[in-house]
PDB file of N, CA and C in Angstrom:
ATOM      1  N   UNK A   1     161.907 221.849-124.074  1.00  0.00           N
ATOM      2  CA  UNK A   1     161.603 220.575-124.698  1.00  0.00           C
ATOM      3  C   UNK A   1     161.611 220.782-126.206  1.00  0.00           C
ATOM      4  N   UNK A   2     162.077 220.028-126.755  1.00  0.00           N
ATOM      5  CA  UNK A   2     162.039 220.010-128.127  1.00  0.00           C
ATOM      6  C   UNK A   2     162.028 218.208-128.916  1.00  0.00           C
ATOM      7  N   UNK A   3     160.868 218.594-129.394  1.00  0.00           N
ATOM      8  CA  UNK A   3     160.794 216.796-130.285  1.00  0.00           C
ATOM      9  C   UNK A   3     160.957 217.121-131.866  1.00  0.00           C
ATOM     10  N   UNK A   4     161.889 215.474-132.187  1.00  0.00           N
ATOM     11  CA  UNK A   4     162.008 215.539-133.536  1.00  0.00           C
ATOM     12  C   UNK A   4     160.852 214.438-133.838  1.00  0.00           C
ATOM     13  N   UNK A   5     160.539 213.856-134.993  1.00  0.00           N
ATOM     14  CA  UNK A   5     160.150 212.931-135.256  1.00  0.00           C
ATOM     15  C   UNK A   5     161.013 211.872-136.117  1.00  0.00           C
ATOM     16  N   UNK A   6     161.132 210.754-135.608  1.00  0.00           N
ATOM     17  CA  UNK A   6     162.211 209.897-136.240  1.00  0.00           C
ATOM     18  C   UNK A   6     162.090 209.524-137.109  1.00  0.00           C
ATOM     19  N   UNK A   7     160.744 208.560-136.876  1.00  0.00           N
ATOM     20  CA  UNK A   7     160.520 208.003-137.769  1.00  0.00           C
ATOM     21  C   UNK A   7     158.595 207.530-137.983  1.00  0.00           C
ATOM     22  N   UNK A   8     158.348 207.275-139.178  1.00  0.00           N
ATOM     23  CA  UNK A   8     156.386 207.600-138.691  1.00  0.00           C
ATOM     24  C   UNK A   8     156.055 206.449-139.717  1.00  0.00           C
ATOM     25  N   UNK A   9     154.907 205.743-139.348  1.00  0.00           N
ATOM     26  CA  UNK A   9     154.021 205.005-140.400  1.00  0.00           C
ATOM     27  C   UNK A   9     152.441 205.081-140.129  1.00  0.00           C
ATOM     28  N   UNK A  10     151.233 204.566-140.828  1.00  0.00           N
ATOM     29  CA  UNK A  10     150.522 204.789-140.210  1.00  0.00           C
ATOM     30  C   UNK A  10     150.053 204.035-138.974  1.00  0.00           C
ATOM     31  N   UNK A  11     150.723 202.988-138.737  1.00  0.00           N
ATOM     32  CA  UNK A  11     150.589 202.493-136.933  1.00  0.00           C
ATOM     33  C   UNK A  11     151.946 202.733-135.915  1.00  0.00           C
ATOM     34  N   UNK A  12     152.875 203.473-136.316  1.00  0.00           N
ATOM     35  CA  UNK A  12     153.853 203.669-135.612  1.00  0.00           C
ATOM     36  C   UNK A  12     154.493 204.679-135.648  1.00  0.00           C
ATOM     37  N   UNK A  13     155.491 205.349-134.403  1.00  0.00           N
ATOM     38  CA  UNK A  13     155.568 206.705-134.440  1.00  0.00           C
ATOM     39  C   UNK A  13     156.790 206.796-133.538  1.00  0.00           C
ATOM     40  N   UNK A  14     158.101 207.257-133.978  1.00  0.00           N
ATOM     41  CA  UNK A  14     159.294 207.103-132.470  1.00  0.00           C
ATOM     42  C   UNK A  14     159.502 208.680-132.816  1.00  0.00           C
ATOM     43  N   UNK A  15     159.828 209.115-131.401  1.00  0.00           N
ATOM     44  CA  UNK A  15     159.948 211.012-131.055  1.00  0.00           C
ATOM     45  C   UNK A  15     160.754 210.456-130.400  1.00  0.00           C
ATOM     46  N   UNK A  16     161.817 211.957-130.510  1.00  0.00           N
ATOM     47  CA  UNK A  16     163.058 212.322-129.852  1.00  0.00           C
ATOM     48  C   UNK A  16     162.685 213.097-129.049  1.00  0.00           C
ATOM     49  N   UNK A  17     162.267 212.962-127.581  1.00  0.00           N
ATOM     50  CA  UNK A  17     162.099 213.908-126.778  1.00  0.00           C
ATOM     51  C   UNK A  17     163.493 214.885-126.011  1.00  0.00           C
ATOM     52  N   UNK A  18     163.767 215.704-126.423  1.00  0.00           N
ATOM     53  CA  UNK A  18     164.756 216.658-125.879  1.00  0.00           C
ATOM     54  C   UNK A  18     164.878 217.245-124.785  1.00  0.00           C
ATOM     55  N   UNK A  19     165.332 217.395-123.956  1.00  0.00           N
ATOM     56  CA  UNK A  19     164.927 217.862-122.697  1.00  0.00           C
ATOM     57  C   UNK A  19     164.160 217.552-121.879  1.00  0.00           C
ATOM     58  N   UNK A  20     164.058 216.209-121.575  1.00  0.00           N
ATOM     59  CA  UNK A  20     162.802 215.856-120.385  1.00  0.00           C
ATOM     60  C   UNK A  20     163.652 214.573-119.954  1.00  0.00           C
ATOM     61  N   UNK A  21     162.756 214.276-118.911  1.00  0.00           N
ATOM     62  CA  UNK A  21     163.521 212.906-118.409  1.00  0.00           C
ATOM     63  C   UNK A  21     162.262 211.364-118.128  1.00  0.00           C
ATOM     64  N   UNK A  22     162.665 211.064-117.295  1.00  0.00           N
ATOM     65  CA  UNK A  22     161.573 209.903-116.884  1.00  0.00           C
ATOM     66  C   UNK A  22     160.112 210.551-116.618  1.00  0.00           C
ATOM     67  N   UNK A  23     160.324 211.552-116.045  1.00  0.00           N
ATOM     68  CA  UNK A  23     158.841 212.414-115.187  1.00  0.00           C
ATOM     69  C   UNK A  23     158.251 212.216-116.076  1.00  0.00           C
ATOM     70  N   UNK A  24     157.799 213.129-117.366  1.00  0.00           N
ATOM     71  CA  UNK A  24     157.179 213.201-118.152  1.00  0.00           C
ATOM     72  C   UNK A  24     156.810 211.860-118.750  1.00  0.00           C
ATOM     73  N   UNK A  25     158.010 210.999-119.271  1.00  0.00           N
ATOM     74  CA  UNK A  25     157.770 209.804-120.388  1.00  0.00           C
ATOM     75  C   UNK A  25     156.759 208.982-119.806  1.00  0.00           C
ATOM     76  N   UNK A  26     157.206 209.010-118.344  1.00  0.00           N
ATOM     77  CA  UNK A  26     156.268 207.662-117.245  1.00  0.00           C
ATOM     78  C   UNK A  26     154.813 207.928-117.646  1.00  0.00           C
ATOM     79  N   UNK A  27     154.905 209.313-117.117  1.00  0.00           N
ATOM     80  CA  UNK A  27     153.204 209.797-117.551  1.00  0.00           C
ATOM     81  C   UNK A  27     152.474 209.697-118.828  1.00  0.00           C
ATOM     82  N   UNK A  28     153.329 210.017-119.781  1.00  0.00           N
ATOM     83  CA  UNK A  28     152.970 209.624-120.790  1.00  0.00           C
ATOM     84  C   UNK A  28     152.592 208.361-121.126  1.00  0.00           C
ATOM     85  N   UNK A  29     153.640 207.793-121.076  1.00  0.00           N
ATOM     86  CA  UNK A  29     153.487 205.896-121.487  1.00  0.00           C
ATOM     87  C   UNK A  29     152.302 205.877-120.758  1.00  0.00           C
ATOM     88  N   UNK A  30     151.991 206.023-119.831  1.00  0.00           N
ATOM     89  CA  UNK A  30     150.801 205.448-118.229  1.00  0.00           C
ATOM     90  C   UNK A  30     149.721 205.970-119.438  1.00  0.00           C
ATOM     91  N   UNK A  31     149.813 207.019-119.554  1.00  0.00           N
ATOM     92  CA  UNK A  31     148.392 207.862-120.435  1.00  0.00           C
ATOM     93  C   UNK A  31     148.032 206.645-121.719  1.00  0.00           C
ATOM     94  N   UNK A  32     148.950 206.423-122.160  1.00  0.00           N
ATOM     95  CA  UNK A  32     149.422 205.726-124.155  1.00  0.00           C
ATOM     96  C   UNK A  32     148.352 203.986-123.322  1.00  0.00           C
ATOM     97  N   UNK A  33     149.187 203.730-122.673  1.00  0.00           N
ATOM     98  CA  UNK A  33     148.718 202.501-122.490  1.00  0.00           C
ATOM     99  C   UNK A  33     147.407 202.098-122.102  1.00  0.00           C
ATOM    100  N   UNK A  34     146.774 203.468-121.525  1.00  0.00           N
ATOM    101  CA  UNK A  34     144.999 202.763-121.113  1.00  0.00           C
ATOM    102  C   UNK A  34     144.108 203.292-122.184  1.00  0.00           C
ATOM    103  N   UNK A  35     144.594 203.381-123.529  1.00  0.00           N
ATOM    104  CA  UNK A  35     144.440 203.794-124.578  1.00  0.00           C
ATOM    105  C   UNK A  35     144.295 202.273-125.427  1.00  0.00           C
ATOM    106  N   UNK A  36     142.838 201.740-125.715  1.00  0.00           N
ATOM    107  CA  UNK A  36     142.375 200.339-126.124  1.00  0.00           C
ATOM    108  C   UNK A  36     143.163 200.464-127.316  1.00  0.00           C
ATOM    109  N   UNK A  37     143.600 201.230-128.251  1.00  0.00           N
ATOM    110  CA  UNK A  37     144.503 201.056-129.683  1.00  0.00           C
ATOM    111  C   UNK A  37     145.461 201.312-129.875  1.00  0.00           C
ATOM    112  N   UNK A  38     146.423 201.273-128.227  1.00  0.00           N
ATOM    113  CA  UNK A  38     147.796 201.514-128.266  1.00  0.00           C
ATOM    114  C   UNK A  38     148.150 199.884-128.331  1.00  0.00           C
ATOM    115  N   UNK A  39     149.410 199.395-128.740  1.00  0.00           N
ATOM    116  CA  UNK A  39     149.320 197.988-128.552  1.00  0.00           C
ATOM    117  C   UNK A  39     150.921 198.237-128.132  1.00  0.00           C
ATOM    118  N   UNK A  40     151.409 198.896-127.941  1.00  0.00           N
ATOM    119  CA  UNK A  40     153.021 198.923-127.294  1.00  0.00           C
ATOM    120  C   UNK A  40     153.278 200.750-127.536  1.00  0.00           C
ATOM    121  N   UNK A  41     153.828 200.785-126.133  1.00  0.00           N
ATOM    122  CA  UNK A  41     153.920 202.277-125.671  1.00  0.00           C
ATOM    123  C   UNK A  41     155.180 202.417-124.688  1.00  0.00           C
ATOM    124  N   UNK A  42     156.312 202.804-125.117  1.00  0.00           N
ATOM    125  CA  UNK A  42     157.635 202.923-124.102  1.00  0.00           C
ATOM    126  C   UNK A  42     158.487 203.783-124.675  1.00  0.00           C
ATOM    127  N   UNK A  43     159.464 203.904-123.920  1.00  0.00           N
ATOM    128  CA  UNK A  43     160.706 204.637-124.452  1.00  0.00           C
ATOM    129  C   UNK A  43     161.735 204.148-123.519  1.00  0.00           C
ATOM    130  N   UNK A  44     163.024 205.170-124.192  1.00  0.00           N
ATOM    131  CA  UNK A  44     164.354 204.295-124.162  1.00  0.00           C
ATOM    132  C   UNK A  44     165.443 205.785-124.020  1.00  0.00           C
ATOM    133  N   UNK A  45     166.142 205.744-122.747  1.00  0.00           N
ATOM    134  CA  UNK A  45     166.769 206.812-122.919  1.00  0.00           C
ATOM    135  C   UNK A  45     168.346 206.253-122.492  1.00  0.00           C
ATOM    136  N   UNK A  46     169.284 206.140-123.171  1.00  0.00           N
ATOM    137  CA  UNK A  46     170.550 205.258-123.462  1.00  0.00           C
ATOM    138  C   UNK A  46     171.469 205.582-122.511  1.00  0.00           C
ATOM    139  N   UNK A  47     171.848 206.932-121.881  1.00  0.00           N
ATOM    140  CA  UNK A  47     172.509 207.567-120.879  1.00  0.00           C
ATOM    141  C   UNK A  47     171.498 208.886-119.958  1.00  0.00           C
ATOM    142  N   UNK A  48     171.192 208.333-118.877  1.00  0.00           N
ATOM    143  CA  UNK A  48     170.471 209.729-118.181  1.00  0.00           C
ATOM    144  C   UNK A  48     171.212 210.990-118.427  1.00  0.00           C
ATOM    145  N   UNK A  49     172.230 211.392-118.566  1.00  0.00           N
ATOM    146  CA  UNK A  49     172.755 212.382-118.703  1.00  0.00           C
ATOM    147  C   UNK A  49     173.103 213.280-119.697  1.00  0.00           C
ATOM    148  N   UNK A  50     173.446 212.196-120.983  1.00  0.00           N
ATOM    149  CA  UNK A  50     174.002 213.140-122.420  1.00  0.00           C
ATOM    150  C   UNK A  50     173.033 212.270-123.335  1.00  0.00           C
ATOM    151  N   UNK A  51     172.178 211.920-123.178  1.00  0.00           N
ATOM    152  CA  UNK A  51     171.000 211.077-124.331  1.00  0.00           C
ATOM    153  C   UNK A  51     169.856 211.642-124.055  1.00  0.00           C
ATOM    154  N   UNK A  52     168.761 212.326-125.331  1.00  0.00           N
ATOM    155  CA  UNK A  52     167.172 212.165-124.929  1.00  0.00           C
ATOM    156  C   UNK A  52     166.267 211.184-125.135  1.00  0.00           C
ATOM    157  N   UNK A  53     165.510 211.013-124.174  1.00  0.00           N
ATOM    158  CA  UNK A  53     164.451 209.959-124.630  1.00  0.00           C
ATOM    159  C   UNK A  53     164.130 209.791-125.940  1.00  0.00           C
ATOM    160  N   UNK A  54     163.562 208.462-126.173  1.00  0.00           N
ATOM    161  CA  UNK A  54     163.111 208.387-127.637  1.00  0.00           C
ATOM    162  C   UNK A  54     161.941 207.470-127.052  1.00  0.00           C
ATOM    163  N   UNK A  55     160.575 208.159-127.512  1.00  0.00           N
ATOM    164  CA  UNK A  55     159.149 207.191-127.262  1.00  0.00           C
ATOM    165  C   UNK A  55     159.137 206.886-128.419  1.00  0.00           C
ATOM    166  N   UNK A  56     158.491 205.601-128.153  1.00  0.00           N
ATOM    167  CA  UNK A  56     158.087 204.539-129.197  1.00  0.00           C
ATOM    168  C   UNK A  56     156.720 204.078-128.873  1.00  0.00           C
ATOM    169  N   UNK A  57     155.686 204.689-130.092  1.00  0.00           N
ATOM    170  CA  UNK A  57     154.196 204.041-129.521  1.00  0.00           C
ATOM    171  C   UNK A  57     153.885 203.067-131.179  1.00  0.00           C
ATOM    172  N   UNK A  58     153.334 201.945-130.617  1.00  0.00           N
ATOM    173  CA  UNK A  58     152.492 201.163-132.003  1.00  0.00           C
ATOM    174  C   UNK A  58     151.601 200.886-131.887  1.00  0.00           C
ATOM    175  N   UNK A  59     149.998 201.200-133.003  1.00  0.00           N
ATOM    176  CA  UNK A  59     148.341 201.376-132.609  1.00  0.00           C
ATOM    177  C   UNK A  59     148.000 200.034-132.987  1.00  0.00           C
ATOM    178  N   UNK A  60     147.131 200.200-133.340  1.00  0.00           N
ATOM    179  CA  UNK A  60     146.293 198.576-134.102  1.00  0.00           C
ATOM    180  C   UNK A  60     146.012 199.058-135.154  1.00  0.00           C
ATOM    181  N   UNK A  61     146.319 200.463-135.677  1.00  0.00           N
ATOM    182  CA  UNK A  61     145.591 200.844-136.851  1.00  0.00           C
ATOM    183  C   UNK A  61     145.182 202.446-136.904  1.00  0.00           C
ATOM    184  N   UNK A  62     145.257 202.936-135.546  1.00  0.00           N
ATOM    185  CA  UNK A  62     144.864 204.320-135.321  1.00  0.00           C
ATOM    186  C   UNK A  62     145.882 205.289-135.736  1.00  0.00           C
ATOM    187  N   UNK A  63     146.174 206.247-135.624  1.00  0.00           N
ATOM    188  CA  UNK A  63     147.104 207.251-136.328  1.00  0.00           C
ATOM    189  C   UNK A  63     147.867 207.748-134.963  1.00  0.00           C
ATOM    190  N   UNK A  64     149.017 207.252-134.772  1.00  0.00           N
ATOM    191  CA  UNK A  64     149.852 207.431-133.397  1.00  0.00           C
ATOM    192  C   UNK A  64     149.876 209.115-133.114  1.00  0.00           C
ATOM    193  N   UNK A  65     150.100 209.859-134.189  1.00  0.00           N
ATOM    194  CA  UNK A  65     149.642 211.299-133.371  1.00  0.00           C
ATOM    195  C   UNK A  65     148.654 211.471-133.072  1.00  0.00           C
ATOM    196  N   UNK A  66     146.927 211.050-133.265  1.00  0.00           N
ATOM    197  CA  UNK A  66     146.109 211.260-132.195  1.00  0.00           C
ATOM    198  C   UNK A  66     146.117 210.281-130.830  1.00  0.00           C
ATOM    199  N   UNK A  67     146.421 209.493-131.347  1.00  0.00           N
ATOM    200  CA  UNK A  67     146.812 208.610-130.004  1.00  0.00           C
ATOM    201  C   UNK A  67     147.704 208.908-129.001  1.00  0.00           C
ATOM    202  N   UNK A  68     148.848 210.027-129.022  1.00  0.00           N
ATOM    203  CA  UNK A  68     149.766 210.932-128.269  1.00  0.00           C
ATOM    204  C   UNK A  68     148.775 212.008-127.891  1.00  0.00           C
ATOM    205  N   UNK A  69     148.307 212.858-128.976  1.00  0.00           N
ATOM    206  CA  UNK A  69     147.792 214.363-128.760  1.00  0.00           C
ATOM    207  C   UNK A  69     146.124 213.636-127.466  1.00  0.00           C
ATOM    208  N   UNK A  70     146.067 212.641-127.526  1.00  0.00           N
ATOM    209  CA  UNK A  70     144.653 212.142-126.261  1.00  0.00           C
ATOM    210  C   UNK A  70     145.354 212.044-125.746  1.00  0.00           C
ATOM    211  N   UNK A  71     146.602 211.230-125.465  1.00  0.00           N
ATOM    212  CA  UNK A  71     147.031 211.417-124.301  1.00  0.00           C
ATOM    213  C   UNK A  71     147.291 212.254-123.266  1.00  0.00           C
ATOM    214  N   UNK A  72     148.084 213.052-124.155  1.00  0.00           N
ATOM    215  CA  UNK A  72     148.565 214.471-123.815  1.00  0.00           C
ATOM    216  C   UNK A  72     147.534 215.239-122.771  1.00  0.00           C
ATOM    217  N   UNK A  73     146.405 214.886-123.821  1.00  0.00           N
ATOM    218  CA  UNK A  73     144.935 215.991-123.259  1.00  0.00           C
ATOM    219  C   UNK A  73     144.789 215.171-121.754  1.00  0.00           C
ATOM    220  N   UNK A  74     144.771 213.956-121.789  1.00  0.00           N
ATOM    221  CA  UNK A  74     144.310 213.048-120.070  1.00  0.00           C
ATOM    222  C   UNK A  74     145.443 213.563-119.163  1.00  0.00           C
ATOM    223  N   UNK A  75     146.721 213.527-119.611  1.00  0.00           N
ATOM    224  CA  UNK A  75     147.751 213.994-118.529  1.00  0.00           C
ATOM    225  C   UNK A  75     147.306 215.603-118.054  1.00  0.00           C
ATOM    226  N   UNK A  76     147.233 216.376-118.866  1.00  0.00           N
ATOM    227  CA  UNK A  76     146.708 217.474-118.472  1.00  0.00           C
ATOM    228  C   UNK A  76     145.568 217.802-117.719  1.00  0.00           C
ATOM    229  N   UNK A  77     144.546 217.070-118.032  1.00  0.00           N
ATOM    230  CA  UNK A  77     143.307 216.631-117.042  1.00  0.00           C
ATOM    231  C   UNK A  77     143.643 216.033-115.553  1.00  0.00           C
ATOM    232  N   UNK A  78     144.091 215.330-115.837  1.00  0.00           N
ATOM    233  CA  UNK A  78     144.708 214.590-114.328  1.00  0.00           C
ATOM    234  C   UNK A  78     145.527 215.448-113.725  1.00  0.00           C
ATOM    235  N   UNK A  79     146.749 215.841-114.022  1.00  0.00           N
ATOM    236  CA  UNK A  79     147.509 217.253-113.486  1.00  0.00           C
ATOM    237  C   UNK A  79     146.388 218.071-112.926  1.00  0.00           C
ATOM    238  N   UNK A  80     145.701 219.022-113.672  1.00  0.00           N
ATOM    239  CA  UNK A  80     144.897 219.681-113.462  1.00  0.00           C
ATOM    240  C   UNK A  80     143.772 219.190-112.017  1.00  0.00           C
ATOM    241  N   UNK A  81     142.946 218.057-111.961  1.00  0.00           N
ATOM    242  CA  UNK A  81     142.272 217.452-110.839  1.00  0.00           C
ATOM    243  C   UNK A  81     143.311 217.461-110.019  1.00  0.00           C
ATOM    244  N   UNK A  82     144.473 217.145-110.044  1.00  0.00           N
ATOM    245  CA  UNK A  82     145.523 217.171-108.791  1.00  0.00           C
ATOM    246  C   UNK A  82     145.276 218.323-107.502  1.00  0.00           C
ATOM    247  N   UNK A  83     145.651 218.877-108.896  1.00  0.00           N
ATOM    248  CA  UNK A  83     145.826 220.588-108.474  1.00  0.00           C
ATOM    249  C   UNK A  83     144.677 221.004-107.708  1.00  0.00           C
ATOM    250  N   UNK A  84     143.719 220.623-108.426  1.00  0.00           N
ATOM    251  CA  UNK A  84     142.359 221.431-107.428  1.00  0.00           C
ATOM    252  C   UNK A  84     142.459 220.482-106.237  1.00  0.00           C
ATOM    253  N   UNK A  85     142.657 219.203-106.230  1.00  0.00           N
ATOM    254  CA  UNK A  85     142.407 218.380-105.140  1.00  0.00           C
ATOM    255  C   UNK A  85     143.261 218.884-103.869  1.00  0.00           C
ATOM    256  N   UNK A  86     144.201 219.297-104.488  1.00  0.00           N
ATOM    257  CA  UNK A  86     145.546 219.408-103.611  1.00  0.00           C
ATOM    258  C   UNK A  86     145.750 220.897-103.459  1.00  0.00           C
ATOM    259  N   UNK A  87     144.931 221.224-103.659  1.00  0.00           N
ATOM    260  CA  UNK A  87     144.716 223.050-103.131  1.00  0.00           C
ATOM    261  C   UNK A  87     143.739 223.261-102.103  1.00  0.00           C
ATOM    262  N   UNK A  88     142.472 222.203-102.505  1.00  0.00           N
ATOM    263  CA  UNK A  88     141.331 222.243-101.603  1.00  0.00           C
ATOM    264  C   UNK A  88     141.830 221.688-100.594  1.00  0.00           C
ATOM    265  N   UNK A  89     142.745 220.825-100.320  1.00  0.00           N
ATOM    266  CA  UNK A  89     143.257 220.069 -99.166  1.00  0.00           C
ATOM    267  C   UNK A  89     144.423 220.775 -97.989  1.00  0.00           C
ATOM    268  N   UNK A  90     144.444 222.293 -98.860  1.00  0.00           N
ATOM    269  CA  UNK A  90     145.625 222.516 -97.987  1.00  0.00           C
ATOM    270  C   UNK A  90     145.117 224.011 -97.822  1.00  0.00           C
ATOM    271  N   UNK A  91     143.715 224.465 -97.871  1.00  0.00           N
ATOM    272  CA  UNK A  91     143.134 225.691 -97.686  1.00  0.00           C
ATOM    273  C   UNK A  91     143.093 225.654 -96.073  1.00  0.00           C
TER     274      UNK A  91
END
């Protein structure tokens, strides 16, 4: 994976995600959006095959890289509860 940053203000933020596909973005966006100071959270990937995603998040005012880097942290949390759930379930 490799991200550029496109373009940044302080309520808006578009990344070039490199190497990933829907899996990740879904989760992400899902994370961005139950986030009370996200106010639009998506991305856009032009050809599944020879294009990378590009997320696009806009806050109310918050600083879109902490508003990604929380996200980030809940997807990992949730992954993580999976995991134990779904280990304890198959002992």
């Amino acid at each position: 994976m490799e991200l550029t940053i496109l373009n940044k203000t302080d309520k808006e933020i578009n990344i070039k995600v490199a190497g990933e596909t829907h899996t990740l973005l879904i989760m992400l966006k899902t994370a961005l959006l139950n986030n009370k100071h996200v106010e639009i959270a998506t991305y856009d990937i032009k050809h599944p095959t020879i294009s990378d995603p590009v997320l696009f998040v806009r806050t109310d005012g918050a600083d879109p890289v902490d508003v990604i880097k929380k996200a980030s942290k809940e997807m990992v949390k949730e992954c993580d509860e999976f995991s134990k759930l779904f280990t304890k379930k198959t002992k």
